[in-house]
Protein backbone atom coordinates (compact mmCIF):
# COMPACT_ATOMS: atom_id res chain seq x y z
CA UNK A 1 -1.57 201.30 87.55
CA UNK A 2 0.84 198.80 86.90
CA UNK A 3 -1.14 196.12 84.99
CA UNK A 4 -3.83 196.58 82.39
CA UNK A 5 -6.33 195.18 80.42
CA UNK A 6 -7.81 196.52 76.54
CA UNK A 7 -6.30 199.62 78.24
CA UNK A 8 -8.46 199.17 81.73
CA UNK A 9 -6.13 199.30 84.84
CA UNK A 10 -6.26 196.14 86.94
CA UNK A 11 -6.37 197.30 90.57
CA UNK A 12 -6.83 193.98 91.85
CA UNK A 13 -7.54 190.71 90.98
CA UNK A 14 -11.98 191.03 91.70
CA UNK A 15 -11.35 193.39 88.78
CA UNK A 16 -11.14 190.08 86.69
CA UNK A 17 -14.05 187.67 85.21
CA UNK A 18 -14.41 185.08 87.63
CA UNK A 19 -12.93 182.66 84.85
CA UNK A 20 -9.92 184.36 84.41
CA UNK A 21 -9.84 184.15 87.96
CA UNK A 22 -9.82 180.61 88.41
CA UNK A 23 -7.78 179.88 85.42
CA UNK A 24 -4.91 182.07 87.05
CA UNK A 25 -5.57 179.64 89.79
CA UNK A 26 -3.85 177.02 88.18
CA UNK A 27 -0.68 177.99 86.93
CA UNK A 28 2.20 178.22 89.22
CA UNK A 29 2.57 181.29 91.64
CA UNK A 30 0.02 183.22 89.03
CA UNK A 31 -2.14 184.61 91.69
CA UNK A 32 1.29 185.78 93.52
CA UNK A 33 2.73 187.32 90.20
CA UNK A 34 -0.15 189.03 89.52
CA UNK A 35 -0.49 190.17 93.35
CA UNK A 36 2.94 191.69 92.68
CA UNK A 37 2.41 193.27 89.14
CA UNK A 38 -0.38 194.55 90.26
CA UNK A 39 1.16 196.93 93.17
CA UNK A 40 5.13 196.90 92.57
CA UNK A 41 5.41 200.36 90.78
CA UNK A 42 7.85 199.90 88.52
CA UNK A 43 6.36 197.30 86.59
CA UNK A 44 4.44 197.60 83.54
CA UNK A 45 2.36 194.77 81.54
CA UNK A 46 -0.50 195.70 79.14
CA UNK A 47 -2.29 193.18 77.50
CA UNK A 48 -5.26 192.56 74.95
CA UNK A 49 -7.56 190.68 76.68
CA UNK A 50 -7.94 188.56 79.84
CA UNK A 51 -6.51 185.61 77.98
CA UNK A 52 -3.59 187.34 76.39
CA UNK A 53 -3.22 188.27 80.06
CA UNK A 54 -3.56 184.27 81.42
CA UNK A 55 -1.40 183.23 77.99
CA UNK A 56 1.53 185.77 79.34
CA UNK A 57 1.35 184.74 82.80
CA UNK A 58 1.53 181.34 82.32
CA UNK A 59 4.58 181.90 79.51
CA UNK A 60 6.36 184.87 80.88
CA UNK A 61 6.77 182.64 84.49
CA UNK A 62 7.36 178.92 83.05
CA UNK A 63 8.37 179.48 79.58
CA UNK A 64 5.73 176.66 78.05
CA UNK A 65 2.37 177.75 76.83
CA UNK A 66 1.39 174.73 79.41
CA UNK A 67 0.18 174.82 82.74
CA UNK A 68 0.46 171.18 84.26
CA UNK A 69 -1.82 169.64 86.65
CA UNK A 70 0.26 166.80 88.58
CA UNK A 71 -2.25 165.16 90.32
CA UNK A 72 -4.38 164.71 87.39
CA UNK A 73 -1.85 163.80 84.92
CA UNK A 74 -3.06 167.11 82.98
CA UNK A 75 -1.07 169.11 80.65
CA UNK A 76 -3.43 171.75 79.25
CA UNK A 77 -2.93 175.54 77.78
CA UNK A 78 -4.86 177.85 80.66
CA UNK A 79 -6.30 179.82 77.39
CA UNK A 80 -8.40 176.43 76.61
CA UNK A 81 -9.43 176.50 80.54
CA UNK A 82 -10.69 179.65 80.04
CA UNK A 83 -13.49 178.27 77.47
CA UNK A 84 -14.99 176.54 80.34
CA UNK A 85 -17.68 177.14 82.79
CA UNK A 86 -17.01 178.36 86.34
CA UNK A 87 -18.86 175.40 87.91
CA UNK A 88 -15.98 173.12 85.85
CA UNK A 89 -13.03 174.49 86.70
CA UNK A 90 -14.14 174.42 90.45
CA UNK A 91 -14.76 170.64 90.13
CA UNK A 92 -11.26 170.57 88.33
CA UNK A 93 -9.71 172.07 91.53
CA UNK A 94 -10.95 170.32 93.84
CA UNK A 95 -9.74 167.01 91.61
CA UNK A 96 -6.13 168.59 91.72
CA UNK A 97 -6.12 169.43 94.88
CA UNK A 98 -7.58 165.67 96.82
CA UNK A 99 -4.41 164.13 96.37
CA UNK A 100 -1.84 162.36 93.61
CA UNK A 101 -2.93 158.54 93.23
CA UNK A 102 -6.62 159.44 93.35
CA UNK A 103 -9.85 157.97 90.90
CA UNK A 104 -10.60 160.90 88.59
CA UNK A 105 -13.59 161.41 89.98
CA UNK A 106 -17.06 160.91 87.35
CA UNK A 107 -17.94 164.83 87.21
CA UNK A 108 -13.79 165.15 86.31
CA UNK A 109 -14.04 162.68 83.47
CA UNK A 110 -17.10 163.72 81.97
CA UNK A 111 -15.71 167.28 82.28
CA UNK A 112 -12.76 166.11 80.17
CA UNK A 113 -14.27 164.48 77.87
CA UNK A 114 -17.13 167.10 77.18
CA UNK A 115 -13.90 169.10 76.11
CA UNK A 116 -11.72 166.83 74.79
CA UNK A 117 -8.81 166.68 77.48
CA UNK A 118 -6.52 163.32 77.77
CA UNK A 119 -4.26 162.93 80.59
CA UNK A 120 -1.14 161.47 80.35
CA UNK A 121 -2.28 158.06 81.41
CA UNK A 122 -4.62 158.14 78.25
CA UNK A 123 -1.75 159.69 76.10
CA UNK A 124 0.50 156.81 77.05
CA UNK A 125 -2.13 154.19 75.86
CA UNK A 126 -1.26 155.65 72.17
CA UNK A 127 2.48 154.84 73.03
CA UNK A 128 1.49 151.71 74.43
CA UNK A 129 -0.51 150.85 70.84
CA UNK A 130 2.81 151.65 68.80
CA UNK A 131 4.13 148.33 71.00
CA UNK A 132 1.51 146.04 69.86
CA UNK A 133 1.87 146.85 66.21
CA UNK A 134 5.20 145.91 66.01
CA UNK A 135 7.80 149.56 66.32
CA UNK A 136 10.04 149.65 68.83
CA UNK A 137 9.84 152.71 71.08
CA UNK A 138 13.09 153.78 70.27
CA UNK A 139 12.10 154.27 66.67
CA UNK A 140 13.48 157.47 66.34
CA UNK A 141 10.47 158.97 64.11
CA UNK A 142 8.68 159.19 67.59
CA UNK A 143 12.26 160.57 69.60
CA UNK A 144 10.52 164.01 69.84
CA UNK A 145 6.67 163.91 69.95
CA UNK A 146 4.24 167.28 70.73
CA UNK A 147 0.80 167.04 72.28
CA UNK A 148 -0.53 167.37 68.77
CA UNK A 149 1.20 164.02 68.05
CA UNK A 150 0.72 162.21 70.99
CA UNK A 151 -3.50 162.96 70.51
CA UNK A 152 -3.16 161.75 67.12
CA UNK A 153 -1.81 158.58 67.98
CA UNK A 154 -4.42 157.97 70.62
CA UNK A 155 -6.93 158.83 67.88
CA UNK A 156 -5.28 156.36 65.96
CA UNK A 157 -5.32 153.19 68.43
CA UNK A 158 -9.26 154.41 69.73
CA UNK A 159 -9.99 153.75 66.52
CA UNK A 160 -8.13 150.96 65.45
CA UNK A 161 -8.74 148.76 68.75
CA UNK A 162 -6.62 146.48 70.51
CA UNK A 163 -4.53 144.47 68.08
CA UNK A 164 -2.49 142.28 70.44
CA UNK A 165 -3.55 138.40 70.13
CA UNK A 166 -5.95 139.19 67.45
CA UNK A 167 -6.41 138.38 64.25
CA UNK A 168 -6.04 141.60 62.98
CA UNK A 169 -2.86 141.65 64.17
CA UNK A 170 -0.70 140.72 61.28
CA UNK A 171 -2.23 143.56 59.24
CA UNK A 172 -1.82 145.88 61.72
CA UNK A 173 1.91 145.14 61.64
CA UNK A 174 1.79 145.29 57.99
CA UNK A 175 0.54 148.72 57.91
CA UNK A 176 2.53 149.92 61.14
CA UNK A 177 5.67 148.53 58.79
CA UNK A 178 5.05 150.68 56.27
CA UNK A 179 3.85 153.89 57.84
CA UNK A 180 6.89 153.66 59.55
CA UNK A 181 9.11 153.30 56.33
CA UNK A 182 7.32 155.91 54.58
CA UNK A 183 6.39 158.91 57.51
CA UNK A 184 9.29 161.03 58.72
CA UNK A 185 6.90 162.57 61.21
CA UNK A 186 4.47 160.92 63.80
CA UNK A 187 1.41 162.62 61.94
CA UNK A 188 2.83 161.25 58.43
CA UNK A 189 2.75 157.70 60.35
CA UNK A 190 -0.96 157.95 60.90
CA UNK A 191 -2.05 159.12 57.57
CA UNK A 192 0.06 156.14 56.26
CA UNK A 193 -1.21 153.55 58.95
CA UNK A 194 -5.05 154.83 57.21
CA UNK A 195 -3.91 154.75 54.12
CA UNK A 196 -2.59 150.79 54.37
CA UNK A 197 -5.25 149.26 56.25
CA UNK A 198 -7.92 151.31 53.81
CA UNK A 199 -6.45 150.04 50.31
CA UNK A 200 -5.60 146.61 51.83
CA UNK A 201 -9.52 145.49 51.40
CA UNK A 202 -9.12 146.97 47.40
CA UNK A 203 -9.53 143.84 45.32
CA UNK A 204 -8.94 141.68 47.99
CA UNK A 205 -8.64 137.85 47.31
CA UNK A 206 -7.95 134.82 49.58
CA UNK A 207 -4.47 134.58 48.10
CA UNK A 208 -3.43 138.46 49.10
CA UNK A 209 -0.51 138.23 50.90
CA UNK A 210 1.99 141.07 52.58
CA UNK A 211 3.77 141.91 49.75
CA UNK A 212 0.53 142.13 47.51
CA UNK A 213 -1.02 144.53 49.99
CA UNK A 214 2.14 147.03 50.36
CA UNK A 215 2.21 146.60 46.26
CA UNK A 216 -1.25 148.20 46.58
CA UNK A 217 -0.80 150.87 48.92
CA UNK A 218 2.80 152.17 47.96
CA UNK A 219 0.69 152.08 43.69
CA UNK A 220 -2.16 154.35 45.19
CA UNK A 221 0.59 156.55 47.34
CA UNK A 222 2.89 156.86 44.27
CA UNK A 223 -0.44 157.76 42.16
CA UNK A 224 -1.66 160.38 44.23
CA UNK A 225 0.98 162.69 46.13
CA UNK A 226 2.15 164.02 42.02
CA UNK A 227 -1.99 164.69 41.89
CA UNK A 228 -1.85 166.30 45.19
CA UNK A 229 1.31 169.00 45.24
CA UNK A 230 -1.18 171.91 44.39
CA UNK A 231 -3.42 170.76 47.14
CA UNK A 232 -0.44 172.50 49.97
CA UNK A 233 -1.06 176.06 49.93
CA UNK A 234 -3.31 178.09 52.64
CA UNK A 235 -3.95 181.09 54.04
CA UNK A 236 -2.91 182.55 57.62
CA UNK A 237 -4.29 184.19 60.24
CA UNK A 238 -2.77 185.93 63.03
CA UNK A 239 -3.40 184.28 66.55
CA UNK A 240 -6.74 182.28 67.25
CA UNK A 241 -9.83 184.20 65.65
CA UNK A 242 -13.51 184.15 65.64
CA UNK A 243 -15.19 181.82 62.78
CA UNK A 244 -16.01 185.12 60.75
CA UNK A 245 -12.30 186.03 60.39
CA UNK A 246 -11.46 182.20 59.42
CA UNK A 247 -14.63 182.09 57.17
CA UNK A 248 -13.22 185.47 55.57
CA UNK A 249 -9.88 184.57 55.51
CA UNK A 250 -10.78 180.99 53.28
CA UNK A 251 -13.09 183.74 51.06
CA UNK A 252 -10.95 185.93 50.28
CA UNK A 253 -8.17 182.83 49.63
CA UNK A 254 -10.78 181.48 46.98
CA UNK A 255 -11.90 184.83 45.52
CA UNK A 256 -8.08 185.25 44.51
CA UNK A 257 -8.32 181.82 42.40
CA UNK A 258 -6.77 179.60 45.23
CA UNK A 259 -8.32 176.83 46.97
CA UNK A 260 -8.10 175.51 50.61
CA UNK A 261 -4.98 172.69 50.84
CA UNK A 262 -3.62 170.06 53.17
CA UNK A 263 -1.79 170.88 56.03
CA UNK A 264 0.69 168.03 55.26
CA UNK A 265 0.55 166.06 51.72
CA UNK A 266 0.16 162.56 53.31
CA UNK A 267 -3.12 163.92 54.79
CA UNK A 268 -4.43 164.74 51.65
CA UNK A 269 -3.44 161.28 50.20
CA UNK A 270 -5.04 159.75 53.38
CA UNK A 271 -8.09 161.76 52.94
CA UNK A 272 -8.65 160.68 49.19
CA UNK A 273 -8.18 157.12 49.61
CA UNK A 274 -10.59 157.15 52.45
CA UNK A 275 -13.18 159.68 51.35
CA UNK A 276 -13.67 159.89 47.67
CA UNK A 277 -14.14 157.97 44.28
CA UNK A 278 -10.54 156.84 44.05
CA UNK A 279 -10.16 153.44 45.62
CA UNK A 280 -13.85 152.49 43.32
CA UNK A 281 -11.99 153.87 39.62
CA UNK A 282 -9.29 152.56 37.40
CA UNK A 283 -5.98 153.57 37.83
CA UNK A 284 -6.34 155.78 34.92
CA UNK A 285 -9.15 157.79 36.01
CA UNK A 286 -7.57 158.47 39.81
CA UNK A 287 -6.50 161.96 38.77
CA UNK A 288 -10.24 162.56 38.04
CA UNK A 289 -11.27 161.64 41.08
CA UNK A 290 -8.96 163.74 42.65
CA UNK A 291 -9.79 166.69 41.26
CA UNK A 292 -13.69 165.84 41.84
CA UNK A 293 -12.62 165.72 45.81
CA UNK A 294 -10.82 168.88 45.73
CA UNK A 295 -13.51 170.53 43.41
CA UNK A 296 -16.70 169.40 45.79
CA UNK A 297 -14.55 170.85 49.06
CA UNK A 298 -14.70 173.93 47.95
CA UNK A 299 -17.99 174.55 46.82
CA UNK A 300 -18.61 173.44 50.19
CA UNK A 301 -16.87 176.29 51.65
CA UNK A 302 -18.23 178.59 48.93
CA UNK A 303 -21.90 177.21 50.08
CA UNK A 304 -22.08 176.59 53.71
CA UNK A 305 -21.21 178.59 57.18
CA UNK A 306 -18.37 177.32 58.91
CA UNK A 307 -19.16 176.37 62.94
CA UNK A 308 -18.56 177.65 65.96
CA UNK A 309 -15.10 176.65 67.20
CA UNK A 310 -13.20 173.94 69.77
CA UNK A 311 -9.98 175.52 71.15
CA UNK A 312 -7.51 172.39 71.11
CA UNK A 313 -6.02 171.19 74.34
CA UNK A 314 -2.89 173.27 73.37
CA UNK A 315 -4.95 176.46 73.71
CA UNK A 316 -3.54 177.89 70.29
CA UNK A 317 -5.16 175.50 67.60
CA UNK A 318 -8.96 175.30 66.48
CA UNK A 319 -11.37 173.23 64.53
CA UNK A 320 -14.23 173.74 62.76
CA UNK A 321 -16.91 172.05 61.36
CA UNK A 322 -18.47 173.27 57.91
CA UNK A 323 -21.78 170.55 57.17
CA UNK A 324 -25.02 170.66 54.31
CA UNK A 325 -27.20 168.32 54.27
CA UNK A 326 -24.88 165.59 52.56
CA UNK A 327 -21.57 167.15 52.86
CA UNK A 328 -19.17 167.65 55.85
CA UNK A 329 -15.62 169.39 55.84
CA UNK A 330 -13.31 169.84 58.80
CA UNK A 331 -11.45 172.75 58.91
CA UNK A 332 -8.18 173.64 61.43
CA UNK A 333 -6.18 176.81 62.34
CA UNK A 334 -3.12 175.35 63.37
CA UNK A 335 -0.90 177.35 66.27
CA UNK A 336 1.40 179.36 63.67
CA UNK A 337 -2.58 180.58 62.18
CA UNK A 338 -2.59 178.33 59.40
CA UNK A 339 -5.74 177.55 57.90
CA UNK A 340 -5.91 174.13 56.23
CA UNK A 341 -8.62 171.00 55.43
CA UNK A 342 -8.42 168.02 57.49
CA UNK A 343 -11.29 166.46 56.24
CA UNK A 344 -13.75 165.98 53.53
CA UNK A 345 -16.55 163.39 53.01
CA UNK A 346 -20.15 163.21 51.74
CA UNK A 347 -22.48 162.49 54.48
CA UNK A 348 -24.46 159.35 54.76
CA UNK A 349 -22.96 157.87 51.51
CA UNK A 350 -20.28 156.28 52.59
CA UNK A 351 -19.62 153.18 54.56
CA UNK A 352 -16.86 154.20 56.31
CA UNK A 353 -16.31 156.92 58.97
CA UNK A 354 -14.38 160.43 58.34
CA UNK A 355 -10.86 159.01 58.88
CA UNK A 356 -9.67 162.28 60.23
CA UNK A 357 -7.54 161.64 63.06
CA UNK A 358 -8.95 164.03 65.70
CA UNK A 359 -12.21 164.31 64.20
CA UNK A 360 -13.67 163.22 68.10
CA UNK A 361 -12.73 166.92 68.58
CA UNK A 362 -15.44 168.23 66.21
CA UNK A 363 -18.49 168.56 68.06
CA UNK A 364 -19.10 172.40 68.45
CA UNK A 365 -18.63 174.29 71.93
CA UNK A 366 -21.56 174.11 74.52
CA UNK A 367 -23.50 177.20 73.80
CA UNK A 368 -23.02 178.32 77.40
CA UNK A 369 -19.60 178.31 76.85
CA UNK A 370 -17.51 181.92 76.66
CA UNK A 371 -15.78 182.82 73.90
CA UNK A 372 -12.09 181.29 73.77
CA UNK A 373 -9.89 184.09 72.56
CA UNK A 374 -10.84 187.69 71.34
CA UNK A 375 -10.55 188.07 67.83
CA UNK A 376 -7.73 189.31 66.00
CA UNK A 377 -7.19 190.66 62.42
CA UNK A 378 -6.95 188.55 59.47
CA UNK A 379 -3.72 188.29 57.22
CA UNK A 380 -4.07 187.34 53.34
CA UNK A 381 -0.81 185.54 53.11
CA UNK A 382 -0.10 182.01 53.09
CA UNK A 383 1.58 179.78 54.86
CA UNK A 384 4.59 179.44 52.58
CA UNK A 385 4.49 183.42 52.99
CA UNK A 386 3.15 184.51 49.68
C-alpha cells in the first residue's frame, strides 16, 4: 500500500484510532490528502506512529506545525489534539463548525482550560497588558513573538492583574521600564518584570523611590547572572519522549558530574530571587545561597520520580512536575529536545507562589488521557552540542 504506519499498511482511514481520526479532521484537506495517499499508487509515506503521521500531514500540506481553528480563534499543534478524549474533540467540532462570532460554548471552555489552550482573544489580553504598563507596541523586543511568548506574557498579566488606574500602577511601569531595558527577548522581559517587582519589597522604606528600587534590582541582577553562568548547560533528547527517557536522560546528565541548568540565564536569576535564601542574606553570602538552590534541585531529581507529562499547546514541548513532600521542581523539554529547570521552590515554606511563568500548565494529564507521542530514543549530548 501506499501509506503506512510502524510498518502496518493503511488501507483506509477506519484503519486509524478514532483519535487520529478526528484530529485529521481538523487540519485542512487532511482527510482528502490522506484519501489520496492512501490509493494514488505512486505515492509512498511511512511514518512512526499515528502522530508522526497527523504531525506530517498537517506540515507536509501547510508548512506550520499549526492547524488553526478560525471560528474559535484556535491555533493549536494537532499532535496536542491527539492527547485528548474522543468525546472532546467532538464537542470541539461542533464549536468550529456553529459559526465565526459565536459564545465559546461552557463544555468548549472548560475543555480548554482542562488542557491549557488560549485563543487568540485571550493571547491578545497579554498584548493588551504590555499597554497598561507603559511599552509601546511597537517596541521592537516584541516585533516577532512565538506562541511560547505570547503564553508567557498572558501568564505574566494573569498573574500580575489589571494595573491600569491602580495604585500599583507606577510600579508596574517601573518594572515594565526595566525589563524592557534589560531583556532582548519577550521571555527575558518576564523574568525581569519578576525579578523587579520581587526585590522592590527588599528593605523597603516609605522614602523608596524609582531610582532606589531599580538600584536594588539591577545590584541583585549584577550579583547573580556571574553566580549563575554554570547553571546553562542540559541535556537533549530527540523529539517528545516518555517521562522514563527524560528521567534517564537528567540521570545519566548527573551521573557524568553535570547538573540540570536554565534554559535562559535570566530565568535562573528570576528563579533565585523568587525562590531561595537570597533576597533574606547579605550581599556577601548571595553566592551561598545560590549554590544551596542549585545544590537542593538536584537532590531533588536524584530523590524523586518525575510526573507524567502535559504536551504544550505547540504539540512539541512538555512539562513535568517532580514533587516530595516539601519540595517541587518543574521540569521542560523544549521543541529542539532540550531538557532544562524552570522552577524550583520548597513547598509550603514560602509566602510566595512558584513564579514560573507557565507553571498553570503543571497539573499532570487526566489519567484517561492517551499517550501524547510514542517514545523515542534518548541522546546524551547537550544543548550546546557537547
Amino acid at each position: 500500500m501506499s501509506v503506512s504506519v510502524a510498518r502496518n499498511p493503511i488501507y483506509s482511514l477506519g484503519v486509524l484510532s478514532e483519535i487520529t481520526r478526528l484530529t485529521i479532521s481538523f487540519i485542512d484537506g487532511g482527510q482528502q490528502w490522506l484519501s489520496w495517499a492512501i490509493y494514488d499508487p505512486r505515492a509512498r509515506y511511512h511514518f512512526d506512529d499515528e502522530a508522526a503521521l497527523v504531525a506530517g500531514i498537517q506540515s507536509g500540506l501547510h508548512a506550520t506545525s499549526f492547524t488553526l481553528l478560525p471560528n474559535l480563534g484556535l491555533m493549536v499543534s494537532p499532535v496536542k489534539l491527539m492527547t485528548m478524549r474522543p468525546a472532546e474533540l467532538r464537542a470541539i467540532a461542533a464549536a468550529e463548525t456553529a459559526g465565526p462570532n459565536q459564545p465559546l460554548p461552557d463544555p468548549v471552555a472548560r475543555i480548554f482550560r482542562l488542557h491549557r489552550l488560549e485563543t487568540a482573544g485571550a493571547l491578545a489580553g497579554g498584548t493588551a497588558w504590555l499597554g497598561e504598563v507603559g511599552v509601546p507596541t511597537a517596541n521592537p523586543l516584541f516585533q516577532a513573538m512565538s506562541l511560547n511568548d505570547r503564553l508567557a506574557l498572558l501568564a505574566l498579566s494573569i498573574d500580575q492583574g489589571p494595573v491600569a488606574g491602580t495604585g500599583d500602577s507606577g510600579l508596574a511601569s517601573e518594572a515594565a521600564g526595566y525589563a524592557t531595558a534589560q531583556a532582548r527577548t519577550p521571555l527575558e522581559f518576564v523574568d525581569y518584570y519578576r525579578v523587579y517587582t520581587a526585590m522592590a519589597g527588599v528593605g523597603a522604606t516609605a522614602n523608596d523611590t524609582p531610582e532606589t528600587r531599580y538600584a536594588r534590582a539591577a545590584a541583585a541582577v549584577d550579583t547573580l547572572l556571574p553566580l549563575l553562568f554554570d547553571a546553562l548547560d542540559c541535556p537533549r533528547v530527540d523529539g517528545v519522549v516518555a517521562p522514563g527517557e527524560v528521567a534517564a536522560a537528567i540521570d545519566d546528565w548527573q551521573m557524568m558530574g553535570r547538573r540540570l541548568g536554565f534554559s535562559r540565564i535570566s530565568l535562573g536569576v528570576e528563579q533565585v530571587v523568587a525562590n531561595s535564601s537570597f533576597r533574606r542574606v547579605p550581599p556577601d553570602q548571595a553566592e551561598r545561597a545560590v549554590a544551596a538552590y542549585l545544590n537542593g534541585v538536584q537532590a531533588l531529581l536524584r530523590e524523586e520520580e518525575i510526573g507524567l507529562p502535559r504536551l504544550g499547546q505547540d504539540g512539541a514541548s512538555c512539562r513535568f512536575t517532580v514533587r516530595s513532600e516539601l519540595e517541587e521542581a518543574v521540569v521542560v523539554q523544549d521543541p529542539e529536545g532540550i531538557i532544562s529547570l524552570a522552577s524550583y521552590r520548597r513547598r509550603g515554606l514560602l509566602a510566595e507562589p512558584v513564579n514560573d511563568s507557565a507553571s498553570e500548565q503543571d497539573a499532570p494529564m487526566p489519567a484517561e488521557e492517551p499517550p501524547a507521542v510514542a517514545a523515542t530514543s534518548k541522546s546524551g549530548r547537550s544543548k550546546n552540542g557537547r
